[in-house]
C-alpha atoms as a PDB file:
ATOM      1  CA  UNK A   1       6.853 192.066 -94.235  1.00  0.00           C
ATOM      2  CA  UNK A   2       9.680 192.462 -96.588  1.00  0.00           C
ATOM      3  CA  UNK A   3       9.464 191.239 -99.991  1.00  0.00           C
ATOM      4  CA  UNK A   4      12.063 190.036-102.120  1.00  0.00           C
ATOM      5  CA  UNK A   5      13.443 192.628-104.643  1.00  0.00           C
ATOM      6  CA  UNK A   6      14.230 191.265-108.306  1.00  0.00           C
ATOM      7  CA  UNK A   7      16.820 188.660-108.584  1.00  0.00           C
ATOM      8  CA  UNK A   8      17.187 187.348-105.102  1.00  0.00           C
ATOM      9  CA  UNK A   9      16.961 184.051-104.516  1.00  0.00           C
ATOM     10  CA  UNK A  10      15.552 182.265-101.404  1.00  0.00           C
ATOM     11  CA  UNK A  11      17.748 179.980 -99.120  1.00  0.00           C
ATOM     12  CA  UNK A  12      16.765 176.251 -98.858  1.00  0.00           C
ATOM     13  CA  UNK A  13      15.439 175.225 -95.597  1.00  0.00           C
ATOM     14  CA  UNK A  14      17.767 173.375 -93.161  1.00  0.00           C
ATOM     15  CA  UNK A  15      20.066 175.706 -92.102  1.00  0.00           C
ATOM     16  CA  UNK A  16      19.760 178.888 -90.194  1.00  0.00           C
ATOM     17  CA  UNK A  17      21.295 181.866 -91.168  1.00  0.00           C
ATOM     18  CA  UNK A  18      22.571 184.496 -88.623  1.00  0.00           C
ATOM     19  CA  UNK A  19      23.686 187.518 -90.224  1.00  0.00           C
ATOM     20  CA  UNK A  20      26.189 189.525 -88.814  1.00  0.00           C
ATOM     21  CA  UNK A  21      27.246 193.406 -88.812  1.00  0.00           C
ATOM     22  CA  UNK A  22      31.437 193.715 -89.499  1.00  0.00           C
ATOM     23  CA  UNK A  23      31.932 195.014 -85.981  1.00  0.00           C
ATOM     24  CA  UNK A  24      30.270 191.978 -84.743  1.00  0.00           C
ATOM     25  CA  UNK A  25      31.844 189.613 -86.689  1.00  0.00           C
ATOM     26  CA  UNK A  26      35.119 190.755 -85.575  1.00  0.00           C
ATOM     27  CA  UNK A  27      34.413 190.734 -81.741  1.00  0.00           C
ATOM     28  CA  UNK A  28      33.660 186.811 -82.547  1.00  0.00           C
ATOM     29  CA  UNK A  29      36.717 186.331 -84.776  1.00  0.00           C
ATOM     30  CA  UNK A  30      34.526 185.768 -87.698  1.00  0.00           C
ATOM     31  CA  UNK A  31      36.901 186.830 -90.630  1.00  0.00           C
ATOM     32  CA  UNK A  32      34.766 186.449 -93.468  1.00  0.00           C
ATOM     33  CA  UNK A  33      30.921 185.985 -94.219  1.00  0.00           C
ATOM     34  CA  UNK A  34      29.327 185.005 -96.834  1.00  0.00           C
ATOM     35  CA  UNK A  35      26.882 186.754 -98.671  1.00  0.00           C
ATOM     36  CA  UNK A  36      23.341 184.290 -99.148  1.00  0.00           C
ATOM     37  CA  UNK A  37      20.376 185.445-100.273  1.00  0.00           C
ATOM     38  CA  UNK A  38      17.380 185.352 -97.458  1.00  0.00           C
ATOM     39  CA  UNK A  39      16.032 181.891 -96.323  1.00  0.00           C
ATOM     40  CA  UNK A  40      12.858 180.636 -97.464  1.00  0.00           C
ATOM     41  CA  UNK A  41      11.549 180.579 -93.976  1.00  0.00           C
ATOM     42  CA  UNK A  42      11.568 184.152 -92.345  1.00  0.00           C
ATOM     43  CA  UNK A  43      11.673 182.646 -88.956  1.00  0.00           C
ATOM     44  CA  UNK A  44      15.161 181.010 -90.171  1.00  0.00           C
ATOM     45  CA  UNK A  45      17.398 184.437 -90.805  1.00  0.00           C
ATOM     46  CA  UNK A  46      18.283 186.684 -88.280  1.00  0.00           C
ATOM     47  CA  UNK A  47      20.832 189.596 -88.410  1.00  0.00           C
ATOM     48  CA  UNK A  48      22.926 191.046 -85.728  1.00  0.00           C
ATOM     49  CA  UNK A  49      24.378 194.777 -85.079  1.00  0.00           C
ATOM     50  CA  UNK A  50      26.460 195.406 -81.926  1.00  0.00           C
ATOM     51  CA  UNK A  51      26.297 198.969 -80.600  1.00  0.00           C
ATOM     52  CA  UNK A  52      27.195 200.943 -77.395  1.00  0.00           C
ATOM     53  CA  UNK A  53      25.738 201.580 -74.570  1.00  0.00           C
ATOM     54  CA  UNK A  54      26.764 203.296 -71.104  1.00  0.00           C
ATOM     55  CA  UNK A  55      29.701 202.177 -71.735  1.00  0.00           C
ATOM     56  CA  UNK A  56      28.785 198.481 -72.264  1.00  0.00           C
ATOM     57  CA  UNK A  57      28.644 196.631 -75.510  1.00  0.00           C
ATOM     58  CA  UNK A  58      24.866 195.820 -76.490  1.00  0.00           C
ATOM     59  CA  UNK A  59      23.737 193.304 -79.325  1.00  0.00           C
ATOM     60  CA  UNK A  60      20.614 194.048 -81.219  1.00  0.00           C
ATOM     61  CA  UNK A  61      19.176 190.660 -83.056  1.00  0.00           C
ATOM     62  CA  UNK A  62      16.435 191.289 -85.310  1.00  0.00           C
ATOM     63  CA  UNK A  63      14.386 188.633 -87.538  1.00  0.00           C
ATOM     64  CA  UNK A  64      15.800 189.894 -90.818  1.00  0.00           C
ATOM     65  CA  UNK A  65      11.695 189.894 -92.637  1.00  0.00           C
ATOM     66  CA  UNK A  66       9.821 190.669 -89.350  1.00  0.00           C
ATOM     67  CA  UNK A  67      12.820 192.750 -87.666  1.00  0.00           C
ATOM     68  CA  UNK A  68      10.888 191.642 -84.325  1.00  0.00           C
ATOM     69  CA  UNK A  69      14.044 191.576 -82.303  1.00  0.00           C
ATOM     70  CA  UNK A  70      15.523 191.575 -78.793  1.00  0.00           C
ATOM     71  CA  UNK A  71      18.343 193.166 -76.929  1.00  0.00           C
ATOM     72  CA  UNK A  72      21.348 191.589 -74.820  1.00  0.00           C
ATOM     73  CA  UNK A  73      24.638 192.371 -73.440  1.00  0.00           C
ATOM     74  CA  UNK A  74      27.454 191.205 -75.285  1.00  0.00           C
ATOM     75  CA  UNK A  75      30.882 192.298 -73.461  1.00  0.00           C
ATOM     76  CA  UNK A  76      32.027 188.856 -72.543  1.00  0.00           C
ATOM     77  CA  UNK A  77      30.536 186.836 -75.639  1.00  0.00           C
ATOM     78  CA  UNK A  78      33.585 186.478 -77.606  1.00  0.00           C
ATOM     79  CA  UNK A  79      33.063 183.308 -79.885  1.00  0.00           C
ATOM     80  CA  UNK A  80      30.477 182.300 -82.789  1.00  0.00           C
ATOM     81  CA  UNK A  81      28.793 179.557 -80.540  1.00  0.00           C
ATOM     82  CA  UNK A  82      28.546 181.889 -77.455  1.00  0.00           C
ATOM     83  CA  UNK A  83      27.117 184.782 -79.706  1.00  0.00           C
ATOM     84  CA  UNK A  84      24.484 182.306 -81.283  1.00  0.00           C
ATOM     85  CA  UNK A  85      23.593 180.615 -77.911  1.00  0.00           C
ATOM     86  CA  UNK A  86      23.208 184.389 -75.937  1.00  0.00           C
ATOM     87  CA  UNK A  87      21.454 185.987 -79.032  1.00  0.00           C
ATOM     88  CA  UNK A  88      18.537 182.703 -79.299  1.00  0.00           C
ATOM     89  CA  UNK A  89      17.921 182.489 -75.890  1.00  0.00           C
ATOM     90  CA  UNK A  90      17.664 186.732 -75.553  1.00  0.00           C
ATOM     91  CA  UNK A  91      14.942 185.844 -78.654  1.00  0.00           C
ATOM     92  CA  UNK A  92      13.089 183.136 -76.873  1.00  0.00           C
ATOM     93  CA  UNK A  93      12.784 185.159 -73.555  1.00  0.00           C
ATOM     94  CA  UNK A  94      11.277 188.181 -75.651  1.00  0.00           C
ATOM     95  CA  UNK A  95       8.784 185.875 -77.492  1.00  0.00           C
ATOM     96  CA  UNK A  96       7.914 184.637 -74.292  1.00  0.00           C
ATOM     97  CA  UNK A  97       6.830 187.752 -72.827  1.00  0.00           C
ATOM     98  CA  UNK A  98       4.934 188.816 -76.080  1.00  0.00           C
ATOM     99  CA  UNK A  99       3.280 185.302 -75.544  1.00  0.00           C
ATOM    100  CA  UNK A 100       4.402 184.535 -79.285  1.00  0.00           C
ATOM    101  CA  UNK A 101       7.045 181.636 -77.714  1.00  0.00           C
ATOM    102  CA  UNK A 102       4.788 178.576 -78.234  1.00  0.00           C
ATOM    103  CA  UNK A 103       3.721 179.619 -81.709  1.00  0.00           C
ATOM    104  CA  UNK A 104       7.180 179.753 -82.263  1.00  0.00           C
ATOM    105  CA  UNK A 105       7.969 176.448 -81.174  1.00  0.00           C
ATOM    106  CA  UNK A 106       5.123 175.192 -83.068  1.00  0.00           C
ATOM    107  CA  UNK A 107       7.004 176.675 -86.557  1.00  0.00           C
ATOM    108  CA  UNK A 108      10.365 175.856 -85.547  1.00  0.00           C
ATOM    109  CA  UNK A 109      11.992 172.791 -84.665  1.00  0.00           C
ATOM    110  CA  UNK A 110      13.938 172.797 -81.403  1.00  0.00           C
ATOM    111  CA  UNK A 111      16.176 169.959 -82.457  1.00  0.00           C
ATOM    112  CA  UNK A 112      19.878 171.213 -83.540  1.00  0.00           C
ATOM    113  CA  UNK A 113      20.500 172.698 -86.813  1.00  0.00           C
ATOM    114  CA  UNK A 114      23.553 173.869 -88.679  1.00  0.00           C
ATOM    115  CA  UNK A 115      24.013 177.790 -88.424  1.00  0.00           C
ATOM    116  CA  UNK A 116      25.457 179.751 -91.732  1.00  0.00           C
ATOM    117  CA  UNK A 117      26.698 183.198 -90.425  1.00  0.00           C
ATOM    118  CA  UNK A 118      26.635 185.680 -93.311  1.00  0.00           C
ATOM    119  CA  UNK A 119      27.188 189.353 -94.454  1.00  0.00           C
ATOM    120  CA  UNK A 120      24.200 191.662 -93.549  1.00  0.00           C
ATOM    121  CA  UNK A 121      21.147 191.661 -95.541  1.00  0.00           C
ATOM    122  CA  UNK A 122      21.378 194.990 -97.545  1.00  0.00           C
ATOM    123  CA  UNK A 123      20.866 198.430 -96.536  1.00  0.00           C
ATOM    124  CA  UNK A 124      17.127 198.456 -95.658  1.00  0.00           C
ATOM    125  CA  UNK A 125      17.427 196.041 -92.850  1.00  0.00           C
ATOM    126  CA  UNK A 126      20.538 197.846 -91.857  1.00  0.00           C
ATOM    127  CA  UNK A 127      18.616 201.148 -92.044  1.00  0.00           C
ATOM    128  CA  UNK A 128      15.760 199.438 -90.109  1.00  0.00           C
ATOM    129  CA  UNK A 129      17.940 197.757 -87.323  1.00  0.00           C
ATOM    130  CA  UNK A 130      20.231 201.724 -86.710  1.00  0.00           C
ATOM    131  CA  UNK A 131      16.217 202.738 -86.097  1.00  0.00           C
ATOM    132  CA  UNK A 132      15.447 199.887 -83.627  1.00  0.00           C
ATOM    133  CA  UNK A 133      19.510 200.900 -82.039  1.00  0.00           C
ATOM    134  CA  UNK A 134      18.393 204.537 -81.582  1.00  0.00           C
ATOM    135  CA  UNK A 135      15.215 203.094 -79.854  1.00  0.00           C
ATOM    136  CA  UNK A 136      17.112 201.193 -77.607  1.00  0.00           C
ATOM    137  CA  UNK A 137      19.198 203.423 -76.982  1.00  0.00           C
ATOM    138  CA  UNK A 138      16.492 205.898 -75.903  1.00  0.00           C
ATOM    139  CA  UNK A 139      14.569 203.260 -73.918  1.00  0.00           C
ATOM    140  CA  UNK A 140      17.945 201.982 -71.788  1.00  0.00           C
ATOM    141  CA  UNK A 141      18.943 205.622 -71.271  1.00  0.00           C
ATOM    142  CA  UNK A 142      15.315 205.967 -69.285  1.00  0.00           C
ATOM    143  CA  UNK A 143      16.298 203.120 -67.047  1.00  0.00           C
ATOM    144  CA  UNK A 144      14.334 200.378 -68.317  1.00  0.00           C
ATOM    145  CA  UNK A 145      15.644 196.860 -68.589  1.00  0.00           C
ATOM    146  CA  UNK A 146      16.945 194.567 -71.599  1.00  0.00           C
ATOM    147  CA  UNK A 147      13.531 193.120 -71.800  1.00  0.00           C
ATOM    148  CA  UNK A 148      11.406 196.255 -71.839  1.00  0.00           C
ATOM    149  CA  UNK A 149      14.367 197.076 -74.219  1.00  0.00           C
ATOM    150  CA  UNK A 150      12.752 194.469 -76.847  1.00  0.00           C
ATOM    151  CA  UNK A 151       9.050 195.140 -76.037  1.00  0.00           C
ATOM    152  CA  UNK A 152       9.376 198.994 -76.707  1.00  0.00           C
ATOM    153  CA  UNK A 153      12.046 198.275 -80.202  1.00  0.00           C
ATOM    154  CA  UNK A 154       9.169 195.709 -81.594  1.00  0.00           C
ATOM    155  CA  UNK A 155       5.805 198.621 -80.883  1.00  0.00           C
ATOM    156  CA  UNK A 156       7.691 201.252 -83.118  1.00  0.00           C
ATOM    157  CA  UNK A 157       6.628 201.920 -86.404  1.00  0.00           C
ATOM    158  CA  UNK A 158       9.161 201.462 -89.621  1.00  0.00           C
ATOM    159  CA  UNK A 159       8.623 202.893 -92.770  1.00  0.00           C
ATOM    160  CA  UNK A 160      10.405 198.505 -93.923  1.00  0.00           C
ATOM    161  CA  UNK A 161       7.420 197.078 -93.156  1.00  0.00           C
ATOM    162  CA  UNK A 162       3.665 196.688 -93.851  1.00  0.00           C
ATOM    163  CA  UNK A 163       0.715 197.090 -91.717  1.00  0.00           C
ATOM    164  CA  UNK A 164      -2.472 194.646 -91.989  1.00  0.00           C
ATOM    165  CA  UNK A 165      -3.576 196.381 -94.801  1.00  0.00           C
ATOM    166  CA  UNK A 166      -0.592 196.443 -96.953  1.00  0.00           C
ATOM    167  CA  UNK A 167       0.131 199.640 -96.422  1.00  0.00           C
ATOM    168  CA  UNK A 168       3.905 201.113 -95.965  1.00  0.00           C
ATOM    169  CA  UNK A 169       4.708 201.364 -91.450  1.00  0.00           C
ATOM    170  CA  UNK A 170       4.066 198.458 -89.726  1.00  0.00           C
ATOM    171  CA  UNK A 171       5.342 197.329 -86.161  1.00  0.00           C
ATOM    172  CA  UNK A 172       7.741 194.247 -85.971  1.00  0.00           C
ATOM    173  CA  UNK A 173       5.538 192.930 -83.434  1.00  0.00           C
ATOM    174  CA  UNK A 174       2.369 192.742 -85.513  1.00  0.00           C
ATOM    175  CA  UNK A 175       4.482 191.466 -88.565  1.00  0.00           C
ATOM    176  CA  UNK A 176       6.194 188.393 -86.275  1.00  0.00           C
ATOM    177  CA  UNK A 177       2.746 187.663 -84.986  1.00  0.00           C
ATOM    178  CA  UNK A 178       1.385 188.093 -88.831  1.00  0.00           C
ATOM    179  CA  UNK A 179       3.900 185.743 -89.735  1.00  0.00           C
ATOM    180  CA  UNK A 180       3.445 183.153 -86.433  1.00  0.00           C
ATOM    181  CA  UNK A 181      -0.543 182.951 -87.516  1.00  0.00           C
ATOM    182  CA  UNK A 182       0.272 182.340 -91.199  1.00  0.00           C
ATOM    183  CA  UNK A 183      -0.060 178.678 -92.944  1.00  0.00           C
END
C-alpha cells in the first residue's frame, strides 16, 4: 500500500476525490483541478488516465493507494458526471467479479456524495497507472475483453506497492483485498 511521504496531509472524509490525467480532464471540459493531498480513506481517491486503443479511446481508473483498477471505453463520455458515473460502475463490475463488491459496499456508503476532481497524485501513481496502460494494452491487443482487461491489470506485480510481508512488489488485487479485510 502506499504510504504517505513527509508533509502530505490526508483529506477529510466526506467527499470523494477523482483524480484526473490533463488529457482527461480536457475531453470532460474540466479546465482546472485542484491539487489535494490523498483522502484519509483509500477507498475514497481514485485517479484516471485516458489512453488509446485500436483506435478507440480507453479510460484506466485506478484506486490511487491500492491502484486495483478497471478498464472502460470512453469515446462518447464527454462530461464530468458521465465520466464519474461510467468510471464507478466499470469499478463495481470489476469488484464484482473479484468477489471483493460486497466488502466494498460494506466500507462504502452507497448513498450520494460530493465528488472533488483533482490534479493527479504525483509521479509514482502516474508511473504505476502507464504500467497497468501497457498491460492493458497488451491484454486488449490478445483479444480479451474490458473485464479480463481489469482482472489481468490488478494480478501484475508493481515495484508501488507492498506484498503481505512488507516487502517492495505487490499486486493491486491483494492490496484492495488487504485493504477490504482491514478494521
Amino acid at each position: 500500500m502506499f504510504l504517505l511521504g513527509r508533509g502530505e496531509r490526508k483529506m477529510k472524509p466526506n467527499k470523494m476525490i477523482l483524480r484526473l490525467s490533463q488529457k482527461l480532464a480536457g475531453k470532460v471540459k474540466l479546465a482546472t483541478l485542484e491539487s489535494l493531498p490523498l483522502h484519509e480513506d483509500a477507498l475514497l481517491d481514485w485517479s484516471m488516465q485516458m489512453f488509446d486503443f485500436d483506435r478507440k479511446q480507453h479510460v484506466i481508473i485506478s484506486n490511487t493507494r491500492t491502484l486495483y483498477s478497471a478498464v472502460f471505453l470512453a469515446g462518447r463520455i464527454s462530461t464530468p458526471h458521465a465520466l464519474l458515473i461510467t468510471g464507478l460502475q466499470a469499478i463495481g463490475e470489476q469488484l464484482d467479479d473479484d468477489l471483493l463488491l460486497e466488502a466494498y459496499q460494506t466500507r462504502c456508503t452507497t448513498r450520494s456524495m460530493p465528488v472533488r476532481y483533482a490534479k493527479s497524485a504525483g509521479k509514482s501513481v502516474l508511473g504505476s497507472m502507464n504500467e497497468l496502460i501497457t498491460e492493458a494494452t497488451h491484454t486488449l491487443a490478445d483479444g480479451e475483453n474490458l473485464a479480463m482487461t481489469g482482472a489481468g491489470v490488478n494480478r501484475i506485480l508493481l515495484s508501488a506497492l507492498t506484498d503481505t510481508a512488507g516487502r517492495k512488489y505487490g499486486r493491486p488485487y491483494d492490496v484492495m483485498t488487504r485493504l477490504l479485510e482491514g478494521p
